[in-house]
Protein backbone atom coordinates (compact mmCIF):
# COMPACT_ATOMS: atom_id res chain seq x y z
CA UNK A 1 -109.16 -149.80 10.90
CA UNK A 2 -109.20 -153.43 8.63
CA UNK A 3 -108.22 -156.61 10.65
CA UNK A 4 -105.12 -156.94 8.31
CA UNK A 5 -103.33 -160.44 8.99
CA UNK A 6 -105.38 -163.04 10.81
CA UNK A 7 -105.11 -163.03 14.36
CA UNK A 8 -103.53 -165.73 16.53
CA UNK A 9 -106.58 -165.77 19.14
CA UNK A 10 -110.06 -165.18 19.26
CA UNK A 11 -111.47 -164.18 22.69
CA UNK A 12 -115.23 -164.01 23.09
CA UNK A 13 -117.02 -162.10 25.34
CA UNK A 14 -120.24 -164.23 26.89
CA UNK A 15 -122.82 -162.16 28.70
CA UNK A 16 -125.54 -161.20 25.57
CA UNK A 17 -122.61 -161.67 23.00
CA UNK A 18 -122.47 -165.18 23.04
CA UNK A 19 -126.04 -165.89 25.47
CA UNK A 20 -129.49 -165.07 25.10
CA UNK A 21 -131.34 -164.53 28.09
CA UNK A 22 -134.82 -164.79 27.65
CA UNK A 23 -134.46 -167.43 30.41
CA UNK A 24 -134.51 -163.99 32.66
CA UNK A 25 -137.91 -162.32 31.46
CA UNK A 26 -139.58 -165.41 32.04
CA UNK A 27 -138.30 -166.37 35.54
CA UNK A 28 -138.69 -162.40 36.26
CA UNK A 29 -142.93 -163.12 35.10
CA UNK A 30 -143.16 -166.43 37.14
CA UNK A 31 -142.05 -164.64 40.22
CA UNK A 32 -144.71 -161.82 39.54
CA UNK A 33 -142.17 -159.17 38.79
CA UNK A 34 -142.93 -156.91 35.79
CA UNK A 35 -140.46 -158.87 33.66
CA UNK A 36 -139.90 -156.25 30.58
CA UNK A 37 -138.78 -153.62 32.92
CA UNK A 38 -136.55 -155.28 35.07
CA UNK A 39 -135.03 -157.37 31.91
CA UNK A 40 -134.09 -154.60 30.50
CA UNK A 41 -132.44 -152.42 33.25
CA UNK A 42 -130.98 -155.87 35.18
CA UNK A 43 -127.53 -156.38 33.27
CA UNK A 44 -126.82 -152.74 32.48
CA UNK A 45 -126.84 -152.31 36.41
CA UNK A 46 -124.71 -154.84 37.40
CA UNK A 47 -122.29 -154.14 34.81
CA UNK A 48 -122.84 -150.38 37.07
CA UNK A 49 -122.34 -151.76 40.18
CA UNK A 50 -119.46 -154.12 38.91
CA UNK A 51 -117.48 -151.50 37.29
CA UNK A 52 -118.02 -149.49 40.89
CA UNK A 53 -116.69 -152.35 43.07
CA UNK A 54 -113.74 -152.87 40.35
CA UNK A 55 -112.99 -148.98 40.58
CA UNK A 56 -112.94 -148.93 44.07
CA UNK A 57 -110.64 -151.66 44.10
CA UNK A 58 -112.77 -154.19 45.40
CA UNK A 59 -113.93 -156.55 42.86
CA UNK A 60 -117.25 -158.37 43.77
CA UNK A 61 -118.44 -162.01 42.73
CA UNK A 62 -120.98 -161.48 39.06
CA UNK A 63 -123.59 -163.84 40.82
CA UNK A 64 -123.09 -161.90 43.99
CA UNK A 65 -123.67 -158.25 42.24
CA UNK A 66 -126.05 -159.72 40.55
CA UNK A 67 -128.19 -160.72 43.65
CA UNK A 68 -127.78 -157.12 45.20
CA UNK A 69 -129.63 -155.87 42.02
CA UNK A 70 -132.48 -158.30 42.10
CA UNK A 71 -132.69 -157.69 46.26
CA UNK A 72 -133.31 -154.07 45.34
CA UNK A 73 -135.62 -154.28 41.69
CA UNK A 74 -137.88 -157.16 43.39
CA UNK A 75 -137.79 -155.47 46.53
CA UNK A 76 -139.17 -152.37 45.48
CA UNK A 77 -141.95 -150.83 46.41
CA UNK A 78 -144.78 -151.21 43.60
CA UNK A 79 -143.17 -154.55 42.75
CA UNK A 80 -142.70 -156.23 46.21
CA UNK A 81 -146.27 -156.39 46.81
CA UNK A 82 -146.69 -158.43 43.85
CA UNK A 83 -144.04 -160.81 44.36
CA UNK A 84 -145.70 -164.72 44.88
CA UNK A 85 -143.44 -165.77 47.48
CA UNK A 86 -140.45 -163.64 49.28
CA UNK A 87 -138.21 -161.89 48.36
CA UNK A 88 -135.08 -164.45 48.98
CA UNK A 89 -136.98 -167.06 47.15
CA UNK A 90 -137.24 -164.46 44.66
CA UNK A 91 -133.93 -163.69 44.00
CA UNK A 92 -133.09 -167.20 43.97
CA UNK A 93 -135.55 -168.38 41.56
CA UNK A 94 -134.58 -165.40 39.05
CA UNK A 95 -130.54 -166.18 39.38
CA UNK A 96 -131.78 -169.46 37.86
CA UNK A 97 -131.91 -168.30 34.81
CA UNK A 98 -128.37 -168.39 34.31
CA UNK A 99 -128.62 -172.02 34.60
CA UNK A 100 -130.87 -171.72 31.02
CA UNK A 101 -129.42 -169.05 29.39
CA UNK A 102 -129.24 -170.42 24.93
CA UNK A 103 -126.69 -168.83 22.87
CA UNK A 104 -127.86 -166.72 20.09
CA UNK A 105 -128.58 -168.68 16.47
CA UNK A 106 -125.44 -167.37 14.71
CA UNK A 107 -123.53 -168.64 17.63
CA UNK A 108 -122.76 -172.09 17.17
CA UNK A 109 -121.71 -171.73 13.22
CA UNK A 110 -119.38 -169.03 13.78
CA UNK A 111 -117.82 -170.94 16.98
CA UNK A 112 -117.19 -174.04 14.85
CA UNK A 113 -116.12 -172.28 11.59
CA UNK A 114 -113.78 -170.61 13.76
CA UNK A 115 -112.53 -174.32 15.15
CA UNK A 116 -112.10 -175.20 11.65
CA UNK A 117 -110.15 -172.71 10.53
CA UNK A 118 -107.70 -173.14 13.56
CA UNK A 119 -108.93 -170.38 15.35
CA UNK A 120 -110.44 -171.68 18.51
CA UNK A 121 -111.83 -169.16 20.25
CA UNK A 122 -110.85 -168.12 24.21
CA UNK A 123 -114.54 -166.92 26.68
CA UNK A 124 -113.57 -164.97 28.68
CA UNK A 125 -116.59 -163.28 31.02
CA UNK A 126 -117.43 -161.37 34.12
CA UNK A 127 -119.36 -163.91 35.24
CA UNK A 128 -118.34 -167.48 36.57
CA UNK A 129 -116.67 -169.91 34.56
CA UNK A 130 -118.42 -172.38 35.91
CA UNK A 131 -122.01 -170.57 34.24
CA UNK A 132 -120.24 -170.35 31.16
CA UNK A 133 -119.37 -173.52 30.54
CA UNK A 134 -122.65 -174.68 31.39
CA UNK A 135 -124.06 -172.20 28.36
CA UNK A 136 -121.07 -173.99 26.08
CA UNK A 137 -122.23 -177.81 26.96
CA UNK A 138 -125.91 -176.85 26.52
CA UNK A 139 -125.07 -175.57 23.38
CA UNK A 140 -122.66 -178.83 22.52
CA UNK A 141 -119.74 -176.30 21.83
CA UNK A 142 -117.61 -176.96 24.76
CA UNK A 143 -115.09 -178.93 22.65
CA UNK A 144 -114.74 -176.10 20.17
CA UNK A 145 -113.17 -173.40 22.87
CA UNK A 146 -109.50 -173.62 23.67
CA UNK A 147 -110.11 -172.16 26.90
CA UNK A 148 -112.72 -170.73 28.88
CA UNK A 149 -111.68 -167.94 31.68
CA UNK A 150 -113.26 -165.83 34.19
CA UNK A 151 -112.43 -162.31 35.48
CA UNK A 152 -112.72 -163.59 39.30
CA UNK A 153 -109.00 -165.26 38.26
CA UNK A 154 -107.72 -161.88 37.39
CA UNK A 155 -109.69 -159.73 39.94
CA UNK A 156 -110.99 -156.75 38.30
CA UNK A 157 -114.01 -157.45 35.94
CA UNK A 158 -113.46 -155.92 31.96
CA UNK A 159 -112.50 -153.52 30.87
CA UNK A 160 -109.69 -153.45 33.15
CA UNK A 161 -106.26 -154.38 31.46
CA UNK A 162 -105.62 -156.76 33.54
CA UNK A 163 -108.86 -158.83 32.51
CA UNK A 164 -107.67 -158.95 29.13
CA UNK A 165 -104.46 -159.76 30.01
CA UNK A 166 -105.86 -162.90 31.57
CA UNK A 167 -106.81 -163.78 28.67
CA UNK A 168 -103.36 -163.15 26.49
CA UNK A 169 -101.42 -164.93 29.01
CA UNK A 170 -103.89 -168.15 28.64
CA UNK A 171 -103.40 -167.96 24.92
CA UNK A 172 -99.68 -167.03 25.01
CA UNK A 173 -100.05 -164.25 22.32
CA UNK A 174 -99.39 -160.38 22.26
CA UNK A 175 -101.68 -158.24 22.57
CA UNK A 176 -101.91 -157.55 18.89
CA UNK A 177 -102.31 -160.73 17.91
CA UNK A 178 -105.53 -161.44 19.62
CA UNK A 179 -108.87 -160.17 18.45
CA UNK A 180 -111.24 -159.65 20.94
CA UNK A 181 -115.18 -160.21 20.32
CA UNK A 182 -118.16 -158.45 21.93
CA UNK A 183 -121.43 -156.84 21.46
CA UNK A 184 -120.34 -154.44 24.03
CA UNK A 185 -118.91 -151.26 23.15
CA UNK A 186 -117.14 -150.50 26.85
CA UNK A 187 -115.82 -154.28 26.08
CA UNK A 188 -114.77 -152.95 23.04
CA UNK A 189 -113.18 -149.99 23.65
CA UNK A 190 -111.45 -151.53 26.77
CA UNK A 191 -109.60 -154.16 24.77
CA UNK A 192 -108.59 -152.10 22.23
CA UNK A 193 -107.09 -149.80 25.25
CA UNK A 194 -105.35 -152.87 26.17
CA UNK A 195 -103.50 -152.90 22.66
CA UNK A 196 -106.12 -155.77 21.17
CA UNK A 197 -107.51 -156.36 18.08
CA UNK A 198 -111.84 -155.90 18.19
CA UNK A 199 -114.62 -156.94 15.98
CA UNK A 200 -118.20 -155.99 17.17
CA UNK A 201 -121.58 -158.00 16.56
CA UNK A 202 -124.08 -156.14 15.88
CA UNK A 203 -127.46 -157.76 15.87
CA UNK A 204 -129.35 -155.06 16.25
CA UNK A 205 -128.10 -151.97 14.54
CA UNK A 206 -127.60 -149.53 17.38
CA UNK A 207 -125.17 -146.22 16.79
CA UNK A 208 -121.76 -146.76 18.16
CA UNK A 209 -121.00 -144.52 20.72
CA UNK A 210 -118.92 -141.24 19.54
CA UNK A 211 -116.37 -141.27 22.80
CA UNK A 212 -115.47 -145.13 22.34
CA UNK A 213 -112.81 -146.50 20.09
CA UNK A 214 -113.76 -147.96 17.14
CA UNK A 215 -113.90 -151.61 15.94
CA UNK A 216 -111.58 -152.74 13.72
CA UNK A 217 -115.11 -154.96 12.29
CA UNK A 218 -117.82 -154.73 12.45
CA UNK A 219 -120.80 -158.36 11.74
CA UNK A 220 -123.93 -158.87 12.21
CA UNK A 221 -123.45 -162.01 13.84
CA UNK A 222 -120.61 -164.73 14.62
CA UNK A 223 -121.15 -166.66 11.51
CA UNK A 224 -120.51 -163.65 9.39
CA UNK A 225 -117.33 -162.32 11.55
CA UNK A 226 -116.03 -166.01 11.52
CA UNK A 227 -116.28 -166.29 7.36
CA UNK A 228 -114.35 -162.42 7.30
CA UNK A 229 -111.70 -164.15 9.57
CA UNK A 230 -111.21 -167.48 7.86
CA UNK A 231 -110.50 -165.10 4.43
CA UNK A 232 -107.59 -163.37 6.18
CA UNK A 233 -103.99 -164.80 4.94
């Protein structure tokens, strides 16, 4: 389906669609933790154990999830043993990472072509706000972003409706009218259950999954999505 008219809001997902986190292998190595492995597995499970709490109707914390999963990966045997100080030190010294996470190189000229075109975009994440606008100053984008918005003021995590909806009620816009950006194809196919607009990035050419709904665009980064966007009437 083509975007059509331009939308009204741009809402940015932030976990790996605006971040990198290398920050993560690393800390993972300096704690002696084999840092490929966990790197790899550690957001995909606690999205998993996220989506559980949310579907059980409990919603927990990101950071708080997140610890659980660390506790049990670094606490493993074959992995414990190798660990150079314990396993709460561990855990704590690996949730620092979030604390360095970059955002990807097409990042910051899509965020302020977006500004420019009148289109300042709306995070909105499962994690903390307070993490996400660290990643925004770091990056010196803070003053591009109209708003920046965290699940934990909505209670359940994406893609629940009610995530998204935070994020139409913030910008003041139907459903429609927003557009909502992600790397993520659950994120994606939640928001467009929602009624919203979606545009994936996709940086590294992976199939799109048969069962979710389709993007309405598709970039390979935020600078190309923001030029397609600024070209809309």
């Amino acid at each position: 389906m083509p975007l059509g008219e331009r939308p009204r809001a741009v809402v940015l997902d932030v976990n790996e669609t605006l971040s990198d986190t290398t920050a993560l292998r690393r800390r993972l190595r300096e704690v002696g933790a084999p840092a490929e492995a966990l790197h790899a597995r550690f957001l995909p499970s606690v999205l998993r154990d996220g989506f559980a709490r949310t579907f059980a109707g409990e919603p927990v914390a990101f950071r708080d999830v997140a610890a659980d999963v660390l506790r049990a990966d670094l606490g493993a045997r074959g992995v414990r043993e190798h660990l150079d100080r314990g396993l709460e030190d561990a855990v704590e010294h690996v949730l620092g990472a979030f604390s360095e996470f970059t955002v990807h190189p097409d990042v910051p000229a899509g965020v302020r072509r977006l500004a420019a075109a009148g289109l300042a975009p709306t995070a909105l994440t499962n994690g903390s706000a307070a993490e996400c606008e660290g990643l925004l100053e770091r990056a010196g984008l803070r003053d591009a972003f109209a708003h920046v918005l965290s699940v934990q003021d909505a209670g359940p995590w994406k893609p629940h409706p009610d995530a998204y909806a935070l994020a139409l009620s913030a910008c003041a816009v139907a459903p429609g009218r927003a557009l909502l950006v992600a790397v993520h194809p659950w994120d994606l196919d939640g928001a467009a259950r929602a009624g919203l607009r979606t545009a994936r990035l996709d940086r590294d050419g992976a199939p799109y999954p048969r069962t979710a709904r389709e993007p309405d665009a598709t970039a390979p980064g935020l600078d190309a999505l923001a030029g397609l966007l600024s070209a809309l009437p």
